[in-house]
N, C-alpha and C. Protein backbone atom coordinates (compact mmCIF):
# COMPACT_ATOMS: atom_id res chain seq x y z
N UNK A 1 -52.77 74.36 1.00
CA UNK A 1 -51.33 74.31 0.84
C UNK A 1 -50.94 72.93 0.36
N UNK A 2 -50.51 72.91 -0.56
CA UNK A 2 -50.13 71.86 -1.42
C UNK A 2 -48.67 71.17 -1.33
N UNK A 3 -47.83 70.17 -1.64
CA UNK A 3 -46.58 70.07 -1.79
C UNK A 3 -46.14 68.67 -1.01
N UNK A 4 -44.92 68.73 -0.91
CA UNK A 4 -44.45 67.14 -0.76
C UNK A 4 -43.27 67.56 0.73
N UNK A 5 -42.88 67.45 1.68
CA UNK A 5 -41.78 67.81 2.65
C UNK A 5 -41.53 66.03 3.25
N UNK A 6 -40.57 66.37 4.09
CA UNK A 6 -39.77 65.34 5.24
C UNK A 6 -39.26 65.81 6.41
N UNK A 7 -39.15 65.01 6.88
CA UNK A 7 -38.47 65.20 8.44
C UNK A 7 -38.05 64.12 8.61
N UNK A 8 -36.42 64.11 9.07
CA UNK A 8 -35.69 62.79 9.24
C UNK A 8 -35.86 62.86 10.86
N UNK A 9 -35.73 61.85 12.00
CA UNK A 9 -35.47 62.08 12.94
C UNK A 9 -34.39 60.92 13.29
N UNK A 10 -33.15 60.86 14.14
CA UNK A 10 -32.10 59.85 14.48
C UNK A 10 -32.47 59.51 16.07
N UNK A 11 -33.63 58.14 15.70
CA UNK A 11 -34.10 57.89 16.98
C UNK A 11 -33.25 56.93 17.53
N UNK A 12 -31.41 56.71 16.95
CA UNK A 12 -30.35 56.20 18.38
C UNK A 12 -29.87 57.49 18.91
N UNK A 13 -30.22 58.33 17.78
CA UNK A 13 -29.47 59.54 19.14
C UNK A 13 -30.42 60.77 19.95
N UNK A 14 -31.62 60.46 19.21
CA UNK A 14 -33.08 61.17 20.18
C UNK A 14 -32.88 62.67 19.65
N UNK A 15 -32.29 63.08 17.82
CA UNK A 15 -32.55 64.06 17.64
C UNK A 15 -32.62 63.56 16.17
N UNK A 16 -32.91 65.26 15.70
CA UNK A 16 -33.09 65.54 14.11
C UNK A 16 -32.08 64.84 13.17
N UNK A 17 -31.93 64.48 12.27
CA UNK A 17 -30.92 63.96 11.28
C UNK A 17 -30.69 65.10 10.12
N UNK A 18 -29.57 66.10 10.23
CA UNK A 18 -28.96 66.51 9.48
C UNK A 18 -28.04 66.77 8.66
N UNK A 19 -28.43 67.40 6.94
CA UNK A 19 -27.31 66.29 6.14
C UNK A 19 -27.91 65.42 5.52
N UNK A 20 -29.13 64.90 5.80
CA UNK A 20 -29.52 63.23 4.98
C UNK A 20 -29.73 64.17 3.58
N UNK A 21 -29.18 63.62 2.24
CA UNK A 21 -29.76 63.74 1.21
C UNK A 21 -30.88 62.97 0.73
N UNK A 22 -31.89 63.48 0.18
CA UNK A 22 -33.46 62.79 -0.06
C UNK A 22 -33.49 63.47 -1.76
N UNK A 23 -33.90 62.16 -2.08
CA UNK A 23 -34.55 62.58 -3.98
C UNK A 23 -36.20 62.18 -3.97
N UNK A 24 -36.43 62.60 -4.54
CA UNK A 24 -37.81 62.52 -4.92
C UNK A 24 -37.75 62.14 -6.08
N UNK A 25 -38.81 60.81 -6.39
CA UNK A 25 -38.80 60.77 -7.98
C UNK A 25 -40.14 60.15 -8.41
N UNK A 26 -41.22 60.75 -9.95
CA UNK A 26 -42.10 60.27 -9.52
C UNK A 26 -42.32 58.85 -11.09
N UNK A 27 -43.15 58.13 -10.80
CA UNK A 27 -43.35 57.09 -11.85
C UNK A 27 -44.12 57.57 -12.87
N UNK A 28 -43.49 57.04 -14.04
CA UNK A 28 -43.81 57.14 -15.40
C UNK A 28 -44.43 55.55 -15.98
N UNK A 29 -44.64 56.15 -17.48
CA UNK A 29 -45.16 55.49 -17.80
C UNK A 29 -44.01 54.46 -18.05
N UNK A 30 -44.48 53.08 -18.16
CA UNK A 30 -43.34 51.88 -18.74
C UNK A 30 -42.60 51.66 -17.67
N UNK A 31 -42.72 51.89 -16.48
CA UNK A 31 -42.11 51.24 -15.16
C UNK A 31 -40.54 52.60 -14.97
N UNK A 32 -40.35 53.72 -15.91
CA UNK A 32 -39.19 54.40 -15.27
C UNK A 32 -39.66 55.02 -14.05
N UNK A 33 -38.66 55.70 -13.58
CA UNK A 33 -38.83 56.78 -12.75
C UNK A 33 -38.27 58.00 -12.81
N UNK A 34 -38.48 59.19 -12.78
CA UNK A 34 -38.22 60.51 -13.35
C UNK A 34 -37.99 61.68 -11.94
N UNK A 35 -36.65 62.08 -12.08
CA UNK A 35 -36.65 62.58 -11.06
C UNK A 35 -36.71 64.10 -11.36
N UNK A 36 -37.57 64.28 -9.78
CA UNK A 36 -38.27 65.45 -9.64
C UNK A 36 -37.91 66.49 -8.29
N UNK A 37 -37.30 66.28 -7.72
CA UNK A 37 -36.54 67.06 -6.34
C UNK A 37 -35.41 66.40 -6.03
N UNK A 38 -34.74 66.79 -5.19
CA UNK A 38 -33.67 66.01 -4.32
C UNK A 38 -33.53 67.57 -3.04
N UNK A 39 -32.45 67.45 -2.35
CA UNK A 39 -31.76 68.09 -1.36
C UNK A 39 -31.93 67.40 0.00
N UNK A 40 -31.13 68.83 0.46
CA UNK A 40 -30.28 67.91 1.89
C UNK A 40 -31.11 68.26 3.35
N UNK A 41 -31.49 67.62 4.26
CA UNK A 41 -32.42 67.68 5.52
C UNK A 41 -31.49 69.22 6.18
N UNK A 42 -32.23 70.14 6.70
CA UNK A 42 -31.20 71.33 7.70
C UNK A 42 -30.94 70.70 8.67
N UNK A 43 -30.51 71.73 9.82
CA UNK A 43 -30.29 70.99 11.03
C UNK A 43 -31.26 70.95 11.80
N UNK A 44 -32.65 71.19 11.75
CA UNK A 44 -33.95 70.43 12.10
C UNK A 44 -34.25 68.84 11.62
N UNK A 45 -33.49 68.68 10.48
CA UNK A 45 -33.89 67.68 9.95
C UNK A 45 -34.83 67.54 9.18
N UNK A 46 -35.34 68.61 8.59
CA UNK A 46 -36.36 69.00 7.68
C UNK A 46 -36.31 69.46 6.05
N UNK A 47 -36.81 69.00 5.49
CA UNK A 47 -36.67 69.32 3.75
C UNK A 47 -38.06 69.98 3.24
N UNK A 48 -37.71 70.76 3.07
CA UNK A 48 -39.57 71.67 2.73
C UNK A 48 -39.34 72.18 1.19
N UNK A 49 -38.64 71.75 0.56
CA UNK A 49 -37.99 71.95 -1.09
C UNK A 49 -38.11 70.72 -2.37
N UNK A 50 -39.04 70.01 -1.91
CA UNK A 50 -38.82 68.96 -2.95
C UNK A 50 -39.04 68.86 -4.14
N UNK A 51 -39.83 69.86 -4.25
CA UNK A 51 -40.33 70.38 -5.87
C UNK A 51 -40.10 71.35 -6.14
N UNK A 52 -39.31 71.90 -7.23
CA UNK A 52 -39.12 73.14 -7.88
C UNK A 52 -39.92 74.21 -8.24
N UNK A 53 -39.39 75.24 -7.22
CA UNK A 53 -40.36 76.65 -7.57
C UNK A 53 -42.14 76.12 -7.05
N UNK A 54 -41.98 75.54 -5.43
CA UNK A 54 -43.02 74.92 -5.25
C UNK A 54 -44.02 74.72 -5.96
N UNK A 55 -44.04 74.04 -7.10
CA UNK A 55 -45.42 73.54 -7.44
C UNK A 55 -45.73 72.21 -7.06
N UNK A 56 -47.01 72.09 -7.23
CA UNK A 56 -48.01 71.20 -6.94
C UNK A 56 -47.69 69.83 -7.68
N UNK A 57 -47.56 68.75 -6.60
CA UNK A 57 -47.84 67.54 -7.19
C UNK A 57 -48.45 66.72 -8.24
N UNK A 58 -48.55 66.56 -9.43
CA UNK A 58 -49.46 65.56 -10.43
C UNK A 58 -49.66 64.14 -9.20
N UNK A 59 -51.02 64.30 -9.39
CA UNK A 59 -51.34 62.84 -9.03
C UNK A 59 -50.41 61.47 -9.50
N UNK A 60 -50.22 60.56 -8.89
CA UNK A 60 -49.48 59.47 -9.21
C UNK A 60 -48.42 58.60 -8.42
N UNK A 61 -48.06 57.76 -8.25
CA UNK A 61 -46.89 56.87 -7.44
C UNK A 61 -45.49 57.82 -7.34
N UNK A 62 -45.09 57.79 -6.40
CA UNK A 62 -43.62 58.66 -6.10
C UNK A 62 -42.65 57.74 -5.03
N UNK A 63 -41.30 58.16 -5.15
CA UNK A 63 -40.89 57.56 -4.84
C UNK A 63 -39.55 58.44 -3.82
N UNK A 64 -39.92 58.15 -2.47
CA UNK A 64 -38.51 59.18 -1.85
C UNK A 64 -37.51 58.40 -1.61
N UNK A 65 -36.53 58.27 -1.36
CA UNK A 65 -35.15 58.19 -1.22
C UNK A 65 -34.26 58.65 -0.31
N UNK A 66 -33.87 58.10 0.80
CA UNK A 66 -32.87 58.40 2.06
C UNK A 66 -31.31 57.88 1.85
N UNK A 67 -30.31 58.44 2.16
CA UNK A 67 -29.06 58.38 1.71
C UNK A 67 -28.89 58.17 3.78
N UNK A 68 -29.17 57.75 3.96
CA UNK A 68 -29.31 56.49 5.50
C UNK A 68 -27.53 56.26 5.67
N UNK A 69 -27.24 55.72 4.63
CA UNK A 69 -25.97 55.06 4.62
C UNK A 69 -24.67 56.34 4.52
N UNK A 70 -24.82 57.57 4.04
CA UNK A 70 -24.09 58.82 3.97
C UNK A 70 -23.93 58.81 5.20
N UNK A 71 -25.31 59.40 5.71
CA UNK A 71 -25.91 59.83 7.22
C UNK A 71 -24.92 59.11 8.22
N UNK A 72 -25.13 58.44 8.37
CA UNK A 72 -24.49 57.23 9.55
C UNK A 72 -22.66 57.29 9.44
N UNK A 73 -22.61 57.27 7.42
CA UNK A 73 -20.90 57.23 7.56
C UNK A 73 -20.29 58.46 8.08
N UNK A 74 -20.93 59.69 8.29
CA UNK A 74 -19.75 60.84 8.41
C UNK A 74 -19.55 60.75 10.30
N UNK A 75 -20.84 59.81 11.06
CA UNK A 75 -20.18 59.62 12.48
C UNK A 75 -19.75 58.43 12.60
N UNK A 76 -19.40 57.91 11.18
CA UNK A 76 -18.52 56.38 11.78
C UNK A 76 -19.62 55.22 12.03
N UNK A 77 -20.61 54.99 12.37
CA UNK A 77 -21.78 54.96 12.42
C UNK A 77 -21.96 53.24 11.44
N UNK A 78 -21.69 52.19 11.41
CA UNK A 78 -22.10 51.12 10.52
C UNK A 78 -23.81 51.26 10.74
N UNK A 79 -24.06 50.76 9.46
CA UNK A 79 -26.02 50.77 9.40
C UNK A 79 -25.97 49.29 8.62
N UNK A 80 -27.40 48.96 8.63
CA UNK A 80 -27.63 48.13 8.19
C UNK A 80 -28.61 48.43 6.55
N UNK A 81 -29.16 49.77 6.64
CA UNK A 81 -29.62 50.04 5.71
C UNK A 81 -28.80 50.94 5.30
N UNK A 82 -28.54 51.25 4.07
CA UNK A 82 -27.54 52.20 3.16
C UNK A 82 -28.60 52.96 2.66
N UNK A 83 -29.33 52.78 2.22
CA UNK A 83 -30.47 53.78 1.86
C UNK A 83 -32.17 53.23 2.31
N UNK A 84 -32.82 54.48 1.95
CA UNK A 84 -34.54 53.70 2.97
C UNK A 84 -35.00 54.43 1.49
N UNK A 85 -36.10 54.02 0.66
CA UNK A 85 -36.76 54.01 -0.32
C UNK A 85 -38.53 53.94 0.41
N UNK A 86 -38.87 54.92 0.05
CA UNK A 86 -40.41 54.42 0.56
C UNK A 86 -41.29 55.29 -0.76
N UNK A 87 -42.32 54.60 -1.13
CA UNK A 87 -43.15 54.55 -2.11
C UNK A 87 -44.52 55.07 -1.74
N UNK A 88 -45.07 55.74 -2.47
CA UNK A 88 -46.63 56.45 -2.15
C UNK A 88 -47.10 56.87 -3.04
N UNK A 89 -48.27 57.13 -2.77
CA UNK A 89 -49.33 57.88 -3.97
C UNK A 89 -50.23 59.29 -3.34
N UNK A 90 -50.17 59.98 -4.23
CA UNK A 90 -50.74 61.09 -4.81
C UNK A 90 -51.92 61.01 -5.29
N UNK A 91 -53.10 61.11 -4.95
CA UNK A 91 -54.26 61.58 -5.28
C UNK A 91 -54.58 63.01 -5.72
N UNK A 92 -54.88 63.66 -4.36
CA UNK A 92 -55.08 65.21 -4.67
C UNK A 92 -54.34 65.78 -4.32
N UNK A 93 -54.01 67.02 -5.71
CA UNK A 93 -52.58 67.44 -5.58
C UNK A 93 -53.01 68.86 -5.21
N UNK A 94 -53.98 69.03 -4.51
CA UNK A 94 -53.80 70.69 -3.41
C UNK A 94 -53.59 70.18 -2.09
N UNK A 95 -53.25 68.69 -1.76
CA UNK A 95 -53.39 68.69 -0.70
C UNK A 95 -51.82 68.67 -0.04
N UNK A 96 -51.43 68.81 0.78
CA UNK A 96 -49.75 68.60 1.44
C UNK A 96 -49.35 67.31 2.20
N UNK A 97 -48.19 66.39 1.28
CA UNK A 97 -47.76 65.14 1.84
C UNK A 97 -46.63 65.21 2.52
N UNK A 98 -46.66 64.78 3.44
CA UNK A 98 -45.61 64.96 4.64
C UNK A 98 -45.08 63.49 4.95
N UNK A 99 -43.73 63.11 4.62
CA UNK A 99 -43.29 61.81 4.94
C UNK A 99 -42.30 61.60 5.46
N UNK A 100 -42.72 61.84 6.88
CA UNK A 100 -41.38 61.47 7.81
C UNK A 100 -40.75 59.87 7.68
N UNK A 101 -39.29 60.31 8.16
CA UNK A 101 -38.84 58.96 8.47
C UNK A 101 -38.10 59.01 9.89
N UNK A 102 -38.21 58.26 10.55
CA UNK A 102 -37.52 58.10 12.05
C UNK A 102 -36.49 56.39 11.48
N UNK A 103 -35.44 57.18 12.12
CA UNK A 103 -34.61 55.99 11.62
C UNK A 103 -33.44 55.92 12.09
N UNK A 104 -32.38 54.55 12.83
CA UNK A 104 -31.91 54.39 13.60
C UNK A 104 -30.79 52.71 12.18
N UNK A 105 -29.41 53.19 13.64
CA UNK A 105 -28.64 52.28 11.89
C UNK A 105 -29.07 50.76 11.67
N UNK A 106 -30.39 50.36 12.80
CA UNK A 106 -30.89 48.54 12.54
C UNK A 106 -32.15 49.32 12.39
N UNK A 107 -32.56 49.69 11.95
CA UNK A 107 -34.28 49.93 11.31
C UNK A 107 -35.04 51.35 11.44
N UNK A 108 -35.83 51.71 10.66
CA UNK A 108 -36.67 52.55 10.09
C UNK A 108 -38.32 52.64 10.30
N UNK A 109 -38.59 53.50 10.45
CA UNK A 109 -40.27 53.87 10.31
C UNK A 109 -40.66 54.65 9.71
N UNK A 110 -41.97 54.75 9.10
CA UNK A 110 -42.71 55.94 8.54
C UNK A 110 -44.14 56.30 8.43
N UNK A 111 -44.72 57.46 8.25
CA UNK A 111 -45.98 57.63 8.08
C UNK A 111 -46.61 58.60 7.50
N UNK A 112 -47.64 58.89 7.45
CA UNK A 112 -48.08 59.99 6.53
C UNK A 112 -48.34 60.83 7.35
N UNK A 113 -47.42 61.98 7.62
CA UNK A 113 -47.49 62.81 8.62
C UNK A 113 -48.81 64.09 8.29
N UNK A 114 -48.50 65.08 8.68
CA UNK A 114 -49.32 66.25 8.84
C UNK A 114 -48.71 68.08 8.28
């Protein structure tokens, strides 16, 4: 099973983050970036849609994108990050990348989940 997902979690309030908009975009040649998914976390906090008509990843640098700063404004919520950007690579593209973010409005984590 192949493909790219997220899971936001809002570790000041000890649940899921729903609502975060996330883009996916992956690197080209000459330093652009080309976007390739976006949509919005459910109320799990989960995005299992990042690529169209699930296909499979091309190997290469990608780049996700957290709208952190949306998130936080609709409960009033000041952050310190407005958006979280985290960067990765793609090797083998049958395999499934999972990149959570746990994130709170003074700082962020992540990892290569499962």
């Amino acid at each position: 099973m192949g493909g790219i997902t997220t899971h936001v979690l809002d570790t000041s309030l000890g649940r899921p983050a729903a609502g975060v908009l996330v883009t996916l975009e992956r690197s080209e040649k000459g330093g652009a970036w080309s976007l390739v998914g976006s949509g919005l976390t459910d109320t799990d906090g989960r995005l299992g849609t990042l690529l169209a008509n699930d296909t499979l990843p091309r190997p290469g640098t990608y780049r996700m994108t957290f709208d952190t700063g949306g998130y936080f404004a609709r409960s009033g919520t000041p952050t310190f990050f407005p958006s979280v950007a985290i960067t990765f690579e793609i090797g083998e593209r049958d395999e499934h990348y999972h990149v959570p973010l746990l994130v709170s409005p003074y700082g962020y984590s992540t990892y290569r989940g499962s």
